[in-house]
Protein backbone atom coordinates (compact mmCIF):
# COMPACT_ATOMS: atom_id res chain seq x y z
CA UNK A 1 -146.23 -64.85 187.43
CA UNK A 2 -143.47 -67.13 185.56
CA UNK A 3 -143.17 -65.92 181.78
CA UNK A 4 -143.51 -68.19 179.09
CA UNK A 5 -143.98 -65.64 176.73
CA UNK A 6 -142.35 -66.57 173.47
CA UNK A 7 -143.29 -63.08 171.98
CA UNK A 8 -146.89 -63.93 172.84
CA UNK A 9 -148.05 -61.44 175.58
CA UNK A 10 -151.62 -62.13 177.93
CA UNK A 11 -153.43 -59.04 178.09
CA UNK A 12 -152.02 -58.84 182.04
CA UNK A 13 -148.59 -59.30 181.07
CA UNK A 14 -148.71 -56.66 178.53
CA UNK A 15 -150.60 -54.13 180.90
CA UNK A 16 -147.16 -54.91 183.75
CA UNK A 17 -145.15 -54.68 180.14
CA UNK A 18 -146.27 -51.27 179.83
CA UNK A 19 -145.50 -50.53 183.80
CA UNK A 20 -141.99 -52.24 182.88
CA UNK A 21 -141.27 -49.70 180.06
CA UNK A 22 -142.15 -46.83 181.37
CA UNK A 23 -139.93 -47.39 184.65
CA UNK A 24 -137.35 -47.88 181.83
CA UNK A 25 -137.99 -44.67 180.37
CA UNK A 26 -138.18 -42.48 183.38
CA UNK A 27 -134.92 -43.70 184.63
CA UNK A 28 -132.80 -44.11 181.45
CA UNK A 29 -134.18 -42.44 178.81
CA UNK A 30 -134.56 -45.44 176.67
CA UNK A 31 -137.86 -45.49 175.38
CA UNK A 32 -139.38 -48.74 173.85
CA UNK A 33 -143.10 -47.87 174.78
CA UNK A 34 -143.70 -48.24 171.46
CA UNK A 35 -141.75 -50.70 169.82
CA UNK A 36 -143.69 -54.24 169.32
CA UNK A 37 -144.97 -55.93 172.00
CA UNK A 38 -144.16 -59.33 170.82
CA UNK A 39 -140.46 -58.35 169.99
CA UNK A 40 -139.73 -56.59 173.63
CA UNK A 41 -141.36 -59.74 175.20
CA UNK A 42 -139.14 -62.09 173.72
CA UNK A 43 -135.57 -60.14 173.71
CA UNK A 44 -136.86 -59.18 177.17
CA UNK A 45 -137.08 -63.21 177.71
CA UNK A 46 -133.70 -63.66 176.95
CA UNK A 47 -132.25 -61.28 179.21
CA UNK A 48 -134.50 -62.13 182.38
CA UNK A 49 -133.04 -66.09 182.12
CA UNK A 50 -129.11 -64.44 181.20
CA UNK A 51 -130.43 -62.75 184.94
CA UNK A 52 -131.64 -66.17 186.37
CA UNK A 53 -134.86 -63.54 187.13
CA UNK A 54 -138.61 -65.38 186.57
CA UNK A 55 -141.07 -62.56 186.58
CA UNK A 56 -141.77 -58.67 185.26
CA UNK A 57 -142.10 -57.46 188.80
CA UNK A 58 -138.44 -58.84 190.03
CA UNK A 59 -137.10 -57.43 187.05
CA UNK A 60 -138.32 -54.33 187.58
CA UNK A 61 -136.91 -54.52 191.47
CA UNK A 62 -133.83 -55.47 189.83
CA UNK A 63 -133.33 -52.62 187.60
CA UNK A 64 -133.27 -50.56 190.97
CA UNK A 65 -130.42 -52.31 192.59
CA UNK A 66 -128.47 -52.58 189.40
CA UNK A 67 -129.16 -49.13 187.82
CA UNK A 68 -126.33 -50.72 185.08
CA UNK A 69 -128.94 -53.01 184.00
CA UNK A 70 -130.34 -50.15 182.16
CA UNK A 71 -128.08 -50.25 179.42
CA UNK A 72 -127.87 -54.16 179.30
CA UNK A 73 -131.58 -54.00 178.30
CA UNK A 74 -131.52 -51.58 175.92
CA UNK A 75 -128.55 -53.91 174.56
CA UNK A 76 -131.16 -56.95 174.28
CA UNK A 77 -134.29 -54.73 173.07
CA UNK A 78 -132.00 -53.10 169.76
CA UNK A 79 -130.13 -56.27 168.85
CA UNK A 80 -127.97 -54.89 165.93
CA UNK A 81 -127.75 -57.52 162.79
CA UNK A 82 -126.15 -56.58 159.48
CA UNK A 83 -123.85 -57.33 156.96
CA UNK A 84 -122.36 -55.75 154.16
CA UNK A 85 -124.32 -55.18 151.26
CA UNK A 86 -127.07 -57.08 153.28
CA UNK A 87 -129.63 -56.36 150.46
CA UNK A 88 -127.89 -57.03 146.92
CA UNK A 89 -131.12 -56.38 144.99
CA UNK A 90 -131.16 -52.59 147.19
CA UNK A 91 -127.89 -51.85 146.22
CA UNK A 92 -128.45 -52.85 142.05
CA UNK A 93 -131.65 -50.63 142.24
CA UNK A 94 -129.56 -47.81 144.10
CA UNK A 95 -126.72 -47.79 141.05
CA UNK A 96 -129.50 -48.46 138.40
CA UNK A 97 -132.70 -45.92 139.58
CA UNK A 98 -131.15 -43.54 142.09
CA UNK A 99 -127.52 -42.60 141.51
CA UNK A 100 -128.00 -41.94 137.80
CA UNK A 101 -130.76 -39.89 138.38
CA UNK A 102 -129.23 -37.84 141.37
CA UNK A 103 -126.05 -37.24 139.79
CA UNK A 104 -127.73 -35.88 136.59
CA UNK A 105 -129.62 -33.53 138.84
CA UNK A 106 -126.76 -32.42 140.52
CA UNK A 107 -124.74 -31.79 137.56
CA UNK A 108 -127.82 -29.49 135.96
CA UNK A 109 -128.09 -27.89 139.27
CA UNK A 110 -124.05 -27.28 139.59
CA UNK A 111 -124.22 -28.83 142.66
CA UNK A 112 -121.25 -31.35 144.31
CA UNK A 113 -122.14 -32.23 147.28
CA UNK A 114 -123.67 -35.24 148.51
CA UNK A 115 -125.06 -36.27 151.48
CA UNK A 116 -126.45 -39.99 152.70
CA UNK A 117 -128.00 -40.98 155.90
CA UNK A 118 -127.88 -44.71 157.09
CA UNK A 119 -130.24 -44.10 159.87
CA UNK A 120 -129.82 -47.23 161.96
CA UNK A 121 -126.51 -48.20 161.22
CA UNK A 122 -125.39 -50.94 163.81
CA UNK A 123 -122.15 -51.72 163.67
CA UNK A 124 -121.39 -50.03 160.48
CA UNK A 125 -121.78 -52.30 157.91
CA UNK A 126 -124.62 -50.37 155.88
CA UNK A 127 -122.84 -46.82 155.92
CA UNK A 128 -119.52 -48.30 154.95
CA UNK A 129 -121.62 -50.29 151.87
CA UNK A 130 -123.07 -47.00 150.68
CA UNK A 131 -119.29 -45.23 150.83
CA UNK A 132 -118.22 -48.29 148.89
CA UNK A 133 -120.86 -48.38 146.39
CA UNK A 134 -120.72 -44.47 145.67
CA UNK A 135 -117.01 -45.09 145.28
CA UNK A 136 -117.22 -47.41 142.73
CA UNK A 137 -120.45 -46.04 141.01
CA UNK A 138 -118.27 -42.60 140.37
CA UNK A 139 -114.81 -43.71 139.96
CA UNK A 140 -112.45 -41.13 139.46
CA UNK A 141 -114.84 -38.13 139.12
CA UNK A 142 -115.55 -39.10 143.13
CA UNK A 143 -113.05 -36.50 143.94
CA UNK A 144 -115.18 -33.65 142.50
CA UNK A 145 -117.57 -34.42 144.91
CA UNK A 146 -117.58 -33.71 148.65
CA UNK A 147 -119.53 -36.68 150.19
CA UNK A 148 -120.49 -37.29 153.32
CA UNK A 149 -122.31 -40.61 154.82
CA UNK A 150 -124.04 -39.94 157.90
CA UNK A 151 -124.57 -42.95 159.71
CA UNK A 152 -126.52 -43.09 162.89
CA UNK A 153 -127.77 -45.18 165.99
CA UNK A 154 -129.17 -45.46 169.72
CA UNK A 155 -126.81 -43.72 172.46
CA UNK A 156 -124.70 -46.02 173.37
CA UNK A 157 -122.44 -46.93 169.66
CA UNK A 158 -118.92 -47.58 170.37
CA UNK A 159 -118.22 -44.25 167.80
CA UNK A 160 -114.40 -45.05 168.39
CA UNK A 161 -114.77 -48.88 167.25
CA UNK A 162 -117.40 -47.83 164.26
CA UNK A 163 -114.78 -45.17 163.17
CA UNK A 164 -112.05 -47.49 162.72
CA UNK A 165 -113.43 -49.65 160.17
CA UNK A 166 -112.25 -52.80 161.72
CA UNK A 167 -113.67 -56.38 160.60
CA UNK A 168 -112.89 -59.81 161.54
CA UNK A 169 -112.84 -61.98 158.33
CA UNK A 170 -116.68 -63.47 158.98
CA UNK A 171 -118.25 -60.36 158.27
CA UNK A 172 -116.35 -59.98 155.18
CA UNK A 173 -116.54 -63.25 153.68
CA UNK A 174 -119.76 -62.78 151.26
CA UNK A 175 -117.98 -59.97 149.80
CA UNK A 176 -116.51 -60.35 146.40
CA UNK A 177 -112.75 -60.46 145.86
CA UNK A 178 -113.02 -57.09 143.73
CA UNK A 179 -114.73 -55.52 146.64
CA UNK A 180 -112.11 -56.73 149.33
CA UNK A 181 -108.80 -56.14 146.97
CA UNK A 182 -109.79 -52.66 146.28
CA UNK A 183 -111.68 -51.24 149.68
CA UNK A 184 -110.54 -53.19 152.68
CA UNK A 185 -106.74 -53.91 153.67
CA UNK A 186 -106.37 -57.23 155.44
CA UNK A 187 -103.42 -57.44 158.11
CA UNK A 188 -103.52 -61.23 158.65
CA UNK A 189 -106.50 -61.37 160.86
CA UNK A 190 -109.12 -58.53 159.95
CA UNK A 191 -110.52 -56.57 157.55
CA UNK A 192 -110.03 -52.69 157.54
CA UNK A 193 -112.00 -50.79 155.45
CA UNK A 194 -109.37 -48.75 153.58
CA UNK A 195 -108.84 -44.66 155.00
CA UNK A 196 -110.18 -43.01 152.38
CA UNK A 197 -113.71 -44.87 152.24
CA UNK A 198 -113.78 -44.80 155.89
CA UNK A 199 -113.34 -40.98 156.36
CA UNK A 200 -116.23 -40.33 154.18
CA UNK A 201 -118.36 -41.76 156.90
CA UNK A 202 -119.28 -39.58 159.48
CA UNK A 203 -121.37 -41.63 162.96
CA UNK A 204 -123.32 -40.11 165.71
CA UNK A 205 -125.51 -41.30 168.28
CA UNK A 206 -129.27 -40.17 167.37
CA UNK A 207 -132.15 -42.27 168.71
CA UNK A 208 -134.87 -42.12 165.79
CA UNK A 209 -137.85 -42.62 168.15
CA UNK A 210 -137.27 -39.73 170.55
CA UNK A 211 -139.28 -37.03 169.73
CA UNK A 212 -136.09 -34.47 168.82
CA UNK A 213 -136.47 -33.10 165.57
CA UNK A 214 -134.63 -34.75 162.59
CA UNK A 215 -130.77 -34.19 163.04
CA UNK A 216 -129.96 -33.61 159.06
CA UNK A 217 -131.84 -31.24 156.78
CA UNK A 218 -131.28 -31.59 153.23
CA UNK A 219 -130.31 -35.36 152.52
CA UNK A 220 -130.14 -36.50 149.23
CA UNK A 221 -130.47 -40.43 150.34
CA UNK A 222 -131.41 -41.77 153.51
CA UNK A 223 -130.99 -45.97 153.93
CA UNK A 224 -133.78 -47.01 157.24
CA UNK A 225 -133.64 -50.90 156.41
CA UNK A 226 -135.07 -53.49 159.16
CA UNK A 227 -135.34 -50.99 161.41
CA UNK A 228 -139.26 -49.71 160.91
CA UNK A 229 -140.37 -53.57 161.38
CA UNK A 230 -140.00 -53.63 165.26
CA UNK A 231 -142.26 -50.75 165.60
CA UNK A 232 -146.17 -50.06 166.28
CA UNK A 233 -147.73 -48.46 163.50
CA UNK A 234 -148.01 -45.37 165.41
CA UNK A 235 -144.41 -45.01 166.36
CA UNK A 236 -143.45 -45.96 162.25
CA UNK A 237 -145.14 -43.18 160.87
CA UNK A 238 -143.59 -40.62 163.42
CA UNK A 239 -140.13 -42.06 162.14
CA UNK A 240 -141.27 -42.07 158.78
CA UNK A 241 -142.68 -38.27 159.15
CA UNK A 242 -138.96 -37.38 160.52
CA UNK A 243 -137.16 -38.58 157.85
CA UNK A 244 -139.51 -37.21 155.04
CA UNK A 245 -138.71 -33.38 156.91
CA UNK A 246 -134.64 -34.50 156.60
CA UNK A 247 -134.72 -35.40 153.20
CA UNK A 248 -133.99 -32.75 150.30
CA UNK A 249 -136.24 -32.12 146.96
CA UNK A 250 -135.20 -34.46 145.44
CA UNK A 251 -134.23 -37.06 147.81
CA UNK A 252 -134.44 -40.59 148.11
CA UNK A 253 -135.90 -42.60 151.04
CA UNK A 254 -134.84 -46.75 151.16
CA UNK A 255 -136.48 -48.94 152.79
CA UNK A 256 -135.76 -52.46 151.96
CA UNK A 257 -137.10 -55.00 151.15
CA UNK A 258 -138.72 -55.84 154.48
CA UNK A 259 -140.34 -53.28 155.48
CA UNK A 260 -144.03 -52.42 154.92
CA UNK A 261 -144.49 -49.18 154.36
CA UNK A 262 -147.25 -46.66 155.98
CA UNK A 263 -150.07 -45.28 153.64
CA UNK A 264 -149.46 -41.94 154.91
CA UNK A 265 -145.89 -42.37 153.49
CA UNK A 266 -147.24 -43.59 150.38
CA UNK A 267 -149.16 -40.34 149.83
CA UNK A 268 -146.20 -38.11 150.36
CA UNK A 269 -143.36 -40.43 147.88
CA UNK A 270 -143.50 -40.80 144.84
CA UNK A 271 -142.70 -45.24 144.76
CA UNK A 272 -139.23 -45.84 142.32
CA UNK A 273 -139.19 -49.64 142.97
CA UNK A 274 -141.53 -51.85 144.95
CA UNK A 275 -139.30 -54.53 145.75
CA UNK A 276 -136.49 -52.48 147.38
CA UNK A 277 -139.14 -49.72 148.91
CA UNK A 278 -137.09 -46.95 147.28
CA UNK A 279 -139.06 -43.57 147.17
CA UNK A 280 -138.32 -40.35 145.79
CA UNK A 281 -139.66 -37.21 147.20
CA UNK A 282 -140.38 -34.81 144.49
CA UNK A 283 -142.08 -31.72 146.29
CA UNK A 284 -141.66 -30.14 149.78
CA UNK A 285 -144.78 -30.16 150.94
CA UNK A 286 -145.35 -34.32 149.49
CA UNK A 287 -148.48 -33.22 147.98
């Protein structure tokens, strides 16, 4: 059997597929049983020709020589894009709808705490944005507030690299000069997102489709943009059902502006803009 998939999988293919991932499971952990079939075929594609390998069943005899090939595929399968401030309409909504609103809450409430999720956070960029943009939404009065950004990702995140903030110039250069002047410090080469933003962010390796209950109770805001879309349907709304049970009353969920969001989701949240998939969750029980 030579693939020539190009994310379009024969009904045989798909049923070795499903042998494929489940030998992947059972001997690393990884579990992409139910991530889209079109999406593993082609990332899985593009590591069988980096292998020189032609067909399902020598990958799969493969995998047991070179137990290391684990990881590689997991690599391929959870390709991490991102930039900062990837969605500038997100963001506006965020400082228009949500932060307003939250803050007033919390000030009623005599609360000073805040806590954000990025739950898929690749290398960083999205937790770092939403440190930056609470920054600058609060100014000065920042300092009243204990803030924490939880950002999150699959097992293997280079936590020491993420923590230190580090950019080369590319990933920065969309970024406004007011943003760069006043957050990052440049040293010739890269970017470093300046100490104080960066020690508000807090990353941790959390896989959001294993079946481990959700990490973070009471979240006021959790960002899970472009993440949902390489999912089956099934597999999104056990995500979405682990994120509803981490965020607080009130909380905000964001999804982006890609993602298509479940009706049982749409039952539970009450919708704050359409575009941006920003929800608020106004009850514990979402009823």
């Amino acid at each position: 059997m030579v693939l020539k998939m190009e994310g379009n999988v024969t009904e045989h293919q798909e049923a070795v597929l499903d042998v494929l991932l489940e030998k992947v499971y059972r001997g690393s952990g990884y579990d992409f049983r139910e991530y889209r079939r079109g999406t593993v075929a082609r990332r899985l594609e593009r590591r069988m020709l980096a292998t020189g390998i032609r067909t399902y069943f020598d990958y799969m005899h493969f995998l047991d020589s070179h137990p290391e090939e684990y990881e590689r595929f997991a690599d391929y399968l959870t390709i991490k894009v991102s930039r900062f401030f990837r969605s500038t309409y997100t963001f506006q909504q965020m400082t228009a709808l949500v932060l307003p609103e939250l803050l007033l809450g919390k000030k009623r409430r005599g609360e000073y705490g805040l806590n954000f999720w990025s739950a898929g956070c690749a290398h960083g960029e999205e937790p770092h944005s939403m440190a930056i943009m609470l920054a600058d939404f609060l100014g000065g009065a920042r300092f009243r507030y204990d803030i924490a950004v939880y950002a999150s990702d699959v097992s293997y995140l280079d936590l020491d690299g993420l923590r230190s903030g580090v950019y080369p110039a590319s990933d920065v250069e969309d970024l406004p000069h007011s943003i760069l002047d006043k957050y990052f410090v440049f040293d010739g080469r890269n970017y470093e997102v300046r100490a104080d933003i960066r020690q508000m962010v807090r990353f941790f390796n959390f896989d959001l489709t294993s079946r481990d209950g959700p990490p973070l109770p009471g979240m006021d805001c959790i960002f899970c943009c472009n993440v949902l879309i390489y999912f089956e349907r099934q597999l999104q709304e056990r995500v979405l059902e682990k994120l509803y049970r981490s965020l607080a009353v009130p909380g905000y969920l964001v999804l982006g502006e890609v993602e298509t969001p479940t009706t049982a989701l749409l039952t539970k949240l009450e919708c704050l803009d359409s575009k941006a998939k920003i929800y608020k969750k106004v009850n514990a029980n979402g009823e």
